[in-house]
N, C-alpha and C. Protein backbone atom coordinates (compact mmCIF):
# COMPACT_ATOMS: atom_id res chain seq x y z
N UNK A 1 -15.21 -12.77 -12.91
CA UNK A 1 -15.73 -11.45 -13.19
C UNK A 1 -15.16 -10.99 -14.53
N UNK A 2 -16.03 -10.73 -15.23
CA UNK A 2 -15.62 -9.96 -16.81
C UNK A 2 -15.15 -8.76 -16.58
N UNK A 3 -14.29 -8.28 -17.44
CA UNK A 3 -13.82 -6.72 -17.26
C UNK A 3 -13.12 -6.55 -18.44
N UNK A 4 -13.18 -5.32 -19.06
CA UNK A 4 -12.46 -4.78 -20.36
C UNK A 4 -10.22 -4.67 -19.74
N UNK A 5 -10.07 -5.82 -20.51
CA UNK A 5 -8.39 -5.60 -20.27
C UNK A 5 -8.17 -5.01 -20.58
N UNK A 6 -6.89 -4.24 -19.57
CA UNK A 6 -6.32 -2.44 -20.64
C UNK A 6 -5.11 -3.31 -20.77
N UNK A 7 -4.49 -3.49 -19.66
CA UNK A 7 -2.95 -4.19 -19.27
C UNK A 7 -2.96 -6.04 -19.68
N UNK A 8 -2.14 -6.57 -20.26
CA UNK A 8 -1.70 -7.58 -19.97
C UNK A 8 -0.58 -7.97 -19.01
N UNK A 9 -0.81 -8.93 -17.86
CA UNK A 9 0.21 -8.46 -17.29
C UNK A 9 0.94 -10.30 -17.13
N UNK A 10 1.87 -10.08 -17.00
CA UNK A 10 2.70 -11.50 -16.82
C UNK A 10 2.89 -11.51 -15.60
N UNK A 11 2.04 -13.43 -14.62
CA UNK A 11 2.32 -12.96 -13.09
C UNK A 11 3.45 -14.02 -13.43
N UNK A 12 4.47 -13.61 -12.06
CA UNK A 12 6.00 -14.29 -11.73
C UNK A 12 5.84 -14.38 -10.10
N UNK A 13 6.57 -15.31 -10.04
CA UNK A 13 7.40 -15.40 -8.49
C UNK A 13 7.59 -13.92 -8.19
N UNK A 14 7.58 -13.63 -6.63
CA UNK A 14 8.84 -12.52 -6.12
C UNK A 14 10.01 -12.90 -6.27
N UNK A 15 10.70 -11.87 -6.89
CA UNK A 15 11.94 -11.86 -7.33
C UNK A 15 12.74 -10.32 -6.62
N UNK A 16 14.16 -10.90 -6.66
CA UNK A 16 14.84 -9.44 -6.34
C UNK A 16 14.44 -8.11 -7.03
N UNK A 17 14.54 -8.27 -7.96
CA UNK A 17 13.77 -7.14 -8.81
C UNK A 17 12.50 -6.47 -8.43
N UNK A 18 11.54 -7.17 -7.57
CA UNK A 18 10.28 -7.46 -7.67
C UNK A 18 10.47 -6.59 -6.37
N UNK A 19 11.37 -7.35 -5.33
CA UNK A 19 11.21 -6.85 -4.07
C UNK A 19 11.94 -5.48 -3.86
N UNK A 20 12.84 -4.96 -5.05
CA UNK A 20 13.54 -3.73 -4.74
C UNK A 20 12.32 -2.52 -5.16
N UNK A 21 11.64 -3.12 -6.15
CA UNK A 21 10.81 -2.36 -5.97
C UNK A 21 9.42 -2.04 -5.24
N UNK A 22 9.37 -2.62 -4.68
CA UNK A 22 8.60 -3.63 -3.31
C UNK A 22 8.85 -2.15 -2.17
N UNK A 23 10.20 -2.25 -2.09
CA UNK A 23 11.06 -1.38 -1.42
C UNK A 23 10.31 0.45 -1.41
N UNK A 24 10.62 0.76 -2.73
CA UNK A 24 10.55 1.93 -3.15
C UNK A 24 8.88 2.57 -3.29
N UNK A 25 7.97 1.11 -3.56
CA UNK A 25 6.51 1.29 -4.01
C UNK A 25 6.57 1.59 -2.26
N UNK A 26 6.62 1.07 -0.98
CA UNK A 26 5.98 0.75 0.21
C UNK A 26 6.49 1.80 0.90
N UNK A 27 7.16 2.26 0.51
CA UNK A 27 8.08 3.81 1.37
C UNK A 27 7.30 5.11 0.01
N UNK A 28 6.65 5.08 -0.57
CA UNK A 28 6.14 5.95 -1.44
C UNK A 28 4.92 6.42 -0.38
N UNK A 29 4.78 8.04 0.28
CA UNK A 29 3.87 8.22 1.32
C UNK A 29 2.48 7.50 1.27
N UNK A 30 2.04 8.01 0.02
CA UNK A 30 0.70 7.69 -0.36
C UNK A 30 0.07 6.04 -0.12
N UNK A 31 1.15 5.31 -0.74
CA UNK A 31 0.84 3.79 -0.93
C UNK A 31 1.35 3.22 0.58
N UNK A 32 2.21 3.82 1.64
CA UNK A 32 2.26 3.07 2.28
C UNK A 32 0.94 3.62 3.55
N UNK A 33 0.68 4.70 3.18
CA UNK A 33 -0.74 4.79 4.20
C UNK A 33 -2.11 3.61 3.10
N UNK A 34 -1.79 3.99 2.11
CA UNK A 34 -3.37 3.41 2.25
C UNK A 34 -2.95 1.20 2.00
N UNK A 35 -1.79 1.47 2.01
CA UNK A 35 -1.69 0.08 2.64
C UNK A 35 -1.32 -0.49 3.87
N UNK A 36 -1.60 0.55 4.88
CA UNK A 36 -1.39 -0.02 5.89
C UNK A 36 -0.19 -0.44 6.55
N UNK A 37 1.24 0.12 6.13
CA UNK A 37 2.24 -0.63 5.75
C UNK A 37 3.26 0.02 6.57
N UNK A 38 3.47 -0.60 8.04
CA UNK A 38 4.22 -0.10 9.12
C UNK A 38 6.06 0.29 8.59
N UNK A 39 6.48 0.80 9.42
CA UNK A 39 8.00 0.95 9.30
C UNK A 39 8.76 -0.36 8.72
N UNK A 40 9.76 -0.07 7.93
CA UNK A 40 10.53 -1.42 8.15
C UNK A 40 11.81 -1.17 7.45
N UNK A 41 12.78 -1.88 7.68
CA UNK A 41 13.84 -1.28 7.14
C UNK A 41 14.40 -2.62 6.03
N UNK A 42 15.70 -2.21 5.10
CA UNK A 42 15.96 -2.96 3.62
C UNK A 42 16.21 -4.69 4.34
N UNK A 43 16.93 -4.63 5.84
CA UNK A 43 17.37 -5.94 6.18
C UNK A 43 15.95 -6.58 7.02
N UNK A 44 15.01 -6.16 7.71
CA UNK A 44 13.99 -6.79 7.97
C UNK A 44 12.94 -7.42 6.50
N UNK A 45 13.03 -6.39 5.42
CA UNK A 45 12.34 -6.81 3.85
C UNK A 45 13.64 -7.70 3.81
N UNK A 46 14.55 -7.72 3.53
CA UNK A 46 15.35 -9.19 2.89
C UNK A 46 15.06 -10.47 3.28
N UNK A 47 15.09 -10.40 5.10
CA UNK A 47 14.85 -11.80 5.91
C UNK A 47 13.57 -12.16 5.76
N UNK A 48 12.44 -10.82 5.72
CA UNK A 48 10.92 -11.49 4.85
C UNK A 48 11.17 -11.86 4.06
N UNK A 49 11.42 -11.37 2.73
CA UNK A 49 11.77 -12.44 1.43
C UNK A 49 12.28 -13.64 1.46
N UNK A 50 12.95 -14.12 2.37
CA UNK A 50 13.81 -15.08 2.05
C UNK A 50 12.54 -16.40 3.06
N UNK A 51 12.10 -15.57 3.87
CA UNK A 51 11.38 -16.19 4.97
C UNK A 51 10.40 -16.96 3.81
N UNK A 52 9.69 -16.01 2.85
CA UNK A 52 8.39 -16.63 2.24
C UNK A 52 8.87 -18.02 1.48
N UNK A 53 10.08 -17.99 1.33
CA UNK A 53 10.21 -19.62 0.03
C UNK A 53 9.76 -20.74 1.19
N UNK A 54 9.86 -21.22 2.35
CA UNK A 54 9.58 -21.90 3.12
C UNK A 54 7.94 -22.12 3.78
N UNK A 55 7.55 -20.72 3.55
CA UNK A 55 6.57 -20.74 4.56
C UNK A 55 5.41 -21.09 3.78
N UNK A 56 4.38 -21.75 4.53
CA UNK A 56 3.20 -22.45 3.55
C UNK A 56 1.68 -21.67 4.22
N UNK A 57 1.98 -20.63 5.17
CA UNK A 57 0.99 -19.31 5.16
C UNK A 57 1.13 -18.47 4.22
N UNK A 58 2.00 -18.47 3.69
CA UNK A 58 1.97 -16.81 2.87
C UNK A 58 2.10 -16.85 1.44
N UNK A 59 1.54 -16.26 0.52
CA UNK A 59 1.92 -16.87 -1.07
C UNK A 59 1.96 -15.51 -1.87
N UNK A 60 2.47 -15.23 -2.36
CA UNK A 60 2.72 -13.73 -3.11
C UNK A 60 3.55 -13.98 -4.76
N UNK A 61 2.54 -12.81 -5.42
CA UNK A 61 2.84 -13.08 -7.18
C UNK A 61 2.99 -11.59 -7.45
N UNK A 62 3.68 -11.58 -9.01
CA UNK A 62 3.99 -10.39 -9.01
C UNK A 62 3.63 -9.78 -10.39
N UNK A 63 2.93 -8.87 -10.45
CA UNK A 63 2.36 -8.91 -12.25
C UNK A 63 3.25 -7.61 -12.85
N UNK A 64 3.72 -8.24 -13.68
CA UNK A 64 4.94 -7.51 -14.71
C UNK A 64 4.21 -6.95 -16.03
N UNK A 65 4.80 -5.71 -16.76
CA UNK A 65 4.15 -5.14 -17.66
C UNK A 65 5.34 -4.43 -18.54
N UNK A 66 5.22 -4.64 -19.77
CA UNK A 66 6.42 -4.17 -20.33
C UNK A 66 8.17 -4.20 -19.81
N UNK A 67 8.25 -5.45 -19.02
CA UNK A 67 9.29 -5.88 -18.63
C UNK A 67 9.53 -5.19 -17.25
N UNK A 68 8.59 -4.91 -16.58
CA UNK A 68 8.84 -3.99 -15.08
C UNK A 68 7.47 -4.68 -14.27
N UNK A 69 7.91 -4.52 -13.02
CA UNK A 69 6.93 -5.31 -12.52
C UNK A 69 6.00 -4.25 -11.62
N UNK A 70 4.61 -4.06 -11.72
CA UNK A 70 3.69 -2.64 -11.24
C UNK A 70 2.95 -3.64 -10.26
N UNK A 71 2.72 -4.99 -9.97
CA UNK A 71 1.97 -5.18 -8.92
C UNK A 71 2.03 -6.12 -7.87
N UNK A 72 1.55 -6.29 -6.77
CA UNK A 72 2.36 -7.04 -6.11
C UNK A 72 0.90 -7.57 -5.56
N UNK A 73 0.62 -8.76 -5.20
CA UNK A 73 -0.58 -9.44 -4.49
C UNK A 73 -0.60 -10.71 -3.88
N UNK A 74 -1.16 -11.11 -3.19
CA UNK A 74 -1.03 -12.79 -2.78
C UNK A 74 -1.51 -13.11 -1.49
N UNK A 75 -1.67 -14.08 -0.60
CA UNK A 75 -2.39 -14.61 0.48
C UNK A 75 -1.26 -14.24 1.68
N UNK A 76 -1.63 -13.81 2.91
CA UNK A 76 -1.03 -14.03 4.31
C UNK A 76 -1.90 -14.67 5.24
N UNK A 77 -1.37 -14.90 6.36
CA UNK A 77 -1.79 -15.54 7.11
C UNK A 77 -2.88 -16.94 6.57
N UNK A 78 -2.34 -17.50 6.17
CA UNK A 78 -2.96 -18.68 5.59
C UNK A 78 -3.06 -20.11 6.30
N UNK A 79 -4.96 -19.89 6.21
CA UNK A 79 -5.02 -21.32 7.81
C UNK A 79 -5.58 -22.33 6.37
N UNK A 80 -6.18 -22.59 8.18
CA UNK A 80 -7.59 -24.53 6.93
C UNK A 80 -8.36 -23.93 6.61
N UNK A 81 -8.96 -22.94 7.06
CA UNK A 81 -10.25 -22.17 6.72
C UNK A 81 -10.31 -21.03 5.65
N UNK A 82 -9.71 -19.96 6.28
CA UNK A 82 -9.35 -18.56 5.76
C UNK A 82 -7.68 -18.08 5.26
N UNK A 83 -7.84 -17.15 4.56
CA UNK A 83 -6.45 -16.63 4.74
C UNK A 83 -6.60 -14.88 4.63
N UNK A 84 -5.73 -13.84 4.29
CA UNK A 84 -6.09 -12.54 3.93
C UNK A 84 -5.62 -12.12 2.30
N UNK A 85 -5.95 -11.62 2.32
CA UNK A 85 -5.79 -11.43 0.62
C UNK A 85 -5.22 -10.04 0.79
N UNK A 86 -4.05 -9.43 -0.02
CA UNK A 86 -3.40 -8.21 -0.04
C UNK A 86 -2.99 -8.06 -0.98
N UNK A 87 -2.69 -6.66 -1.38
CA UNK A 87 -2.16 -6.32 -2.73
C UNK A 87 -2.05 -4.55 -3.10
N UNK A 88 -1.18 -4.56 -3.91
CA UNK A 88 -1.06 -3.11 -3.93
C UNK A 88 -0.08 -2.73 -5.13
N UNK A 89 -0.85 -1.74 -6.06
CA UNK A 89 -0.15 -1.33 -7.37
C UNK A 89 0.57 -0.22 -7.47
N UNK A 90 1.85 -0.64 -7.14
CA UNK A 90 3.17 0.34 -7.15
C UNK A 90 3.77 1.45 -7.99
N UNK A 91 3.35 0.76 -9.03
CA UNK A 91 3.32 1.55 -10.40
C UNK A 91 1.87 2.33 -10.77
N UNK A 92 1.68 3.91 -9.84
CA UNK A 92 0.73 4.44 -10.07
C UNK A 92 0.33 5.03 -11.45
N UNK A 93 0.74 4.79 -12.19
CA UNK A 93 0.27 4.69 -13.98
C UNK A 93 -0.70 3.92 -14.54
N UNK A 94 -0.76 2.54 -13.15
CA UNK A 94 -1.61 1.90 -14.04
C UNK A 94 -2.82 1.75 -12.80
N UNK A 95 -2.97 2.93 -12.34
CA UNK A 95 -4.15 2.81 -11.29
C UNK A 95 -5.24 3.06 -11.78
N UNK A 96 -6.24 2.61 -11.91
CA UNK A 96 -7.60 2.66 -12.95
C UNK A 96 -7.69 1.82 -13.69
N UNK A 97 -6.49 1.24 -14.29
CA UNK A 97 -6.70 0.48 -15.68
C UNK A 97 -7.05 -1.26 -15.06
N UNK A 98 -7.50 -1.24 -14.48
CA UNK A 98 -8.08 -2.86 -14.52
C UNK A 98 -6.74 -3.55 -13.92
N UNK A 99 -6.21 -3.67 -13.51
CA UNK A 99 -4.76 -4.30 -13.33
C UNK A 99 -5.54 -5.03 -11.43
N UNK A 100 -5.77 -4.47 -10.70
CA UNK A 100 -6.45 -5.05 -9.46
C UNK A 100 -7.83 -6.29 -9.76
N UNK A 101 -8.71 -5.58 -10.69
CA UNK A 101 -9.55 -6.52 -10.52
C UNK A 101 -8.69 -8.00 -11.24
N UNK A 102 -7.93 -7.88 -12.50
CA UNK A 102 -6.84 -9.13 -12.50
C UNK A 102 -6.22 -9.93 -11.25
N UNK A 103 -5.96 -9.10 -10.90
CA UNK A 103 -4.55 -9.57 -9.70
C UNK A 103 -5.79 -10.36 -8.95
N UNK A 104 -7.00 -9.67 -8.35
CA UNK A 104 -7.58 -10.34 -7.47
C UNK A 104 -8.55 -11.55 -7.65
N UNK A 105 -8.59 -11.77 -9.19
CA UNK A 105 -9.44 -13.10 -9.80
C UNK A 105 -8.46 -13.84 -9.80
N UNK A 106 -6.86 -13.66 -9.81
CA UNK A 106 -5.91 -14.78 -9.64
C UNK A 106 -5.54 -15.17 -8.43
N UNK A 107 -5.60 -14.20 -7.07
CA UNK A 107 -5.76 -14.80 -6.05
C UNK A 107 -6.72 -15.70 -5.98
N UNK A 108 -8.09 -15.02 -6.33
CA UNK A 108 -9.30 -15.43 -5.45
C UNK A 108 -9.33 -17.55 -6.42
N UNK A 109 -8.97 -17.75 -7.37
CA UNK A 109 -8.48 -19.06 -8.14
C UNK A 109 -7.17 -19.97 -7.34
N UNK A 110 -6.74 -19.00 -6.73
CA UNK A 110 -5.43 -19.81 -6.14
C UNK A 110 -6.28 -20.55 -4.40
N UNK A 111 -6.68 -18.71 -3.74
CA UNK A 111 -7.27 -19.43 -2.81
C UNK A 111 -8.12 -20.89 -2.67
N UNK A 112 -9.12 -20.65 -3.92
CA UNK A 112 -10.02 -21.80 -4.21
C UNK A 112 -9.12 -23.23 -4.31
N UNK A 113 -8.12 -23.67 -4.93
CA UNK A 113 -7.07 -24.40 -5.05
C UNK A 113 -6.78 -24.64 -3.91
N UNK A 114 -6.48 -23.82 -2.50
CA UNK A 114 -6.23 -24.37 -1.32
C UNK A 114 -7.41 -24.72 -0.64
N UNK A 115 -8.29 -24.83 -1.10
CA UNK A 115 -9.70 -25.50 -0.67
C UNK A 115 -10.43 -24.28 0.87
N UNK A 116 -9.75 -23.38 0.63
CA UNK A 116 -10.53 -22.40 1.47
C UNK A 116 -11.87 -21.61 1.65
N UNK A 117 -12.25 -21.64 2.67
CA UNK A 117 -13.98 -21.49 2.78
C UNK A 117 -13.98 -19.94 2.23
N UNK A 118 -13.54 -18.87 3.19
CA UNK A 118 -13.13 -17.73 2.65
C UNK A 118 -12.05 -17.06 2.48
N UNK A 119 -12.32 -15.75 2.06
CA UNK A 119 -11.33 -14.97 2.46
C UNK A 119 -10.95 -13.41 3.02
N UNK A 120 -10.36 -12.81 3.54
CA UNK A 120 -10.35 -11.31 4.29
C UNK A 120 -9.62 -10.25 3.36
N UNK A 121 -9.97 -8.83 3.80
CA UNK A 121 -9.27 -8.04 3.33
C UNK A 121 -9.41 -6.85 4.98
N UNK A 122 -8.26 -5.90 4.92
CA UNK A 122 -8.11 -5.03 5.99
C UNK A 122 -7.64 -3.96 4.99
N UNK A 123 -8.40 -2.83 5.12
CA UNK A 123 -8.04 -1.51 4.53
C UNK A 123 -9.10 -0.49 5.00
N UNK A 124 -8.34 0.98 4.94
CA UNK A 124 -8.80 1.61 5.53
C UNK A 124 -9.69 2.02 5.07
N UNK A 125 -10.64 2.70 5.91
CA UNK A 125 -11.91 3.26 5.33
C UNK A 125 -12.39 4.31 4.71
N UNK A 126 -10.90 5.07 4.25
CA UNK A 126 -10.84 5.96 3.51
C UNK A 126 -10.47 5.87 2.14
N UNK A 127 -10.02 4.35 2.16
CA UNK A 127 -9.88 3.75 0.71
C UNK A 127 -10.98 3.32 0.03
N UNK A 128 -11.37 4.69 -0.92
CA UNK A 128 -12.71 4.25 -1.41
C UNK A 128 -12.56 3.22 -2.43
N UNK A 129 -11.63 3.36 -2.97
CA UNK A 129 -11.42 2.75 -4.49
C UNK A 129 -11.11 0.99 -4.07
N UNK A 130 -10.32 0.92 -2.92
CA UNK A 130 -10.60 -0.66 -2.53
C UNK A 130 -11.50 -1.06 -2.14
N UNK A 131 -12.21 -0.37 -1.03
CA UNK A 131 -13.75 -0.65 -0.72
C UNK A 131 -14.65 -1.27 -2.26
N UNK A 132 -14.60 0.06 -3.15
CA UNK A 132 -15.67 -0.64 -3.99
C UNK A 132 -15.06 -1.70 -4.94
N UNK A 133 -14.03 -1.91 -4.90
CA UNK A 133 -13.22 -2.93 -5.67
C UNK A 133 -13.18 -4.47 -4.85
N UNK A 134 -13.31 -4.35 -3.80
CA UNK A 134 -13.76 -5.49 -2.75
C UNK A 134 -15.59 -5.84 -2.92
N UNK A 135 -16.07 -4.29 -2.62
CA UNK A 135 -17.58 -4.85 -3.06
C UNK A 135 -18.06 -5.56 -4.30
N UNK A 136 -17.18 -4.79 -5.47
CA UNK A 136 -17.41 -5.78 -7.08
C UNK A 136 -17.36 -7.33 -6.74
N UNK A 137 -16.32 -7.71 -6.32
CA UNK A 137 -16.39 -9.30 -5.82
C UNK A 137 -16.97 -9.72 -5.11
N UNK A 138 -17.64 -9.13 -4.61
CA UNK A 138 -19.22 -9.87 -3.18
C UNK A 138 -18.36 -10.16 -1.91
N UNK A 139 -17.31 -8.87 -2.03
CA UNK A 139 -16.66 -9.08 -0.25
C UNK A 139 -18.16 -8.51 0.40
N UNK A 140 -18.19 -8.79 1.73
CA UNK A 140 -19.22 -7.97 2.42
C UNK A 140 -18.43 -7.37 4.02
N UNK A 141 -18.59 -6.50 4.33
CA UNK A 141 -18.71 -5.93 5.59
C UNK A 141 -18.52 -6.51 6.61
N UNK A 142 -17.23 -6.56 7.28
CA UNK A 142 -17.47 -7.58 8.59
C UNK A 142 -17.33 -6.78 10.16
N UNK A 143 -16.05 -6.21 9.98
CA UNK A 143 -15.94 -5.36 11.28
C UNK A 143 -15.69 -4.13 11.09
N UNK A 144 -15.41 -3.16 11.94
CA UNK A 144 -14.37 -1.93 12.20
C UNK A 144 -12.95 -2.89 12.67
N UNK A 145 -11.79 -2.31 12.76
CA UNK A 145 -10.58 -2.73 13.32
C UNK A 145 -10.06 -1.39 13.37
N UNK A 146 -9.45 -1.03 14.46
CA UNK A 146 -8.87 -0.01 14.59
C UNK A 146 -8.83 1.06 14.27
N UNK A 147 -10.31 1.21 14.29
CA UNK A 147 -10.79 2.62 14.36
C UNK A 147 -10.71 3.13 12.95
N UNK A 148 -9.24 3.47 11.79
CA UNK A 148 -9.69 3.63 11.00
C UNK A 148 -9.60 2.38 9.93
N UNK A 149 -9.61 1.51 9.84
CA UNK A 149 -9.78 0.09 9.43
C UNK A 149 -10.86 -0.47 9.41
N UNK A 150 -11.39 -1.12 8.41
CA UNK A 150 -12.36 -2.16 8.34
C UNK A 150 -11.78 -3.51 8.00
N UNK A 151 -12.63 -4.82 7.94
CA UNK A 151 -12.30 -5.69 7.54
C UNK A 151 -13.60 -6.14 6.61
N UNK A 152 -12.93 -7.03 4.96
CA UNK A 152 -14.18 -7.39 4.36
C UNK A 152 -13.90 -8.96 4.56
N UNK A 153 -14.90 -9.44 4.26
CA UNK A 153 -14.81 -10.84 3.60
C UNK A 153 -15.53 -11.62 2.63
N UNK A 154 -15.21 -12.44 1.88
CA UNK A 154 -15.61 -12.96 0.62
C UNK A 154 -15.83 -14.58 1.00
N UNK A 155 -17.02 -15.21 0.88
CA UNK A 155 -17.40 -16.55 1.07
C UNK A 155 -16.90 -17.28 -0.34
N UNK A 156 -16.03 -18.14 -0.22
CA UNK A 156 -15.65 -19.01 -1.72
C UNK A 156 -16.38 -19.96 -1.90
């Protein structure tokens, strides 16, 4: 997908850095409702972090901008078939500026690399701005989930 770059962004590994602010973006009210993003405390996020270097479901990148890192994205639950695609820009400065539709042409290239048929997204249905940011990529409509949740999906 073409799009006018505002941001250049440098993707990296999760890093400590990455995840402290991981920390601070996911406890921010706003971002952790419209991500969906249950309770959790600093030592359950550490033993996740440490959990992902091993695990070959889950893959997460981190896009850095002027030496700070504003985004966080990457695959969970990752089968033979499908996996889910997630992501969320911490650094609300750069909300508008193109920085998502990036993040999600570098998933949606990685997924392809694991030879996956598709892929999912879960967000609520009050998130207009992901909705139509899922529709730009030819996610389509799959379920309700929990009432206020939908799920999309994208055929690769």
């Amino acid at each position: 997908m073409e799009f006018r770059r505002i941001v250049n962004l440098d993707m990296r590994e999760m890093d400590e850095v990455a995840l402290e602010k991981s920390w601070e973006w996911l406890n921010d009210p706003e971002i952790k409702r419209l991500t969906i993003t249950p309770d959790f405390s600093k030592d359950e996020q550490k033993k996740w972090f440490e959990s992902i270097k091993n695990r070959k479901d889950y893959w997460i990148t981190v896009g850095w901008h002027n030496g700070e890192p504003i985004v966080i994205g990457g695959l969970k639950n990752i089968g033979e078939k499908d996996a889910e695609i997630f992501g969320y820009i911490g650094n609300k400065e750069y909300w508008g500026k193109g920085v998502a539709v990036d993040v999600m042409n570098m998933i949606h290239e990685y997924a392809r690399t694991l030879g996956l048929e598709s892929i999912y997204s879960k967000m609520l249905k009050e998130n207009r701005n992901s909705i139509r940011l899922h529709n730009r990529f030819g996610y389509k409509y799959e379920k309700d989930i929990e009432g206020e949740s939908i799920m999309m999906r994208l055929a690769l």
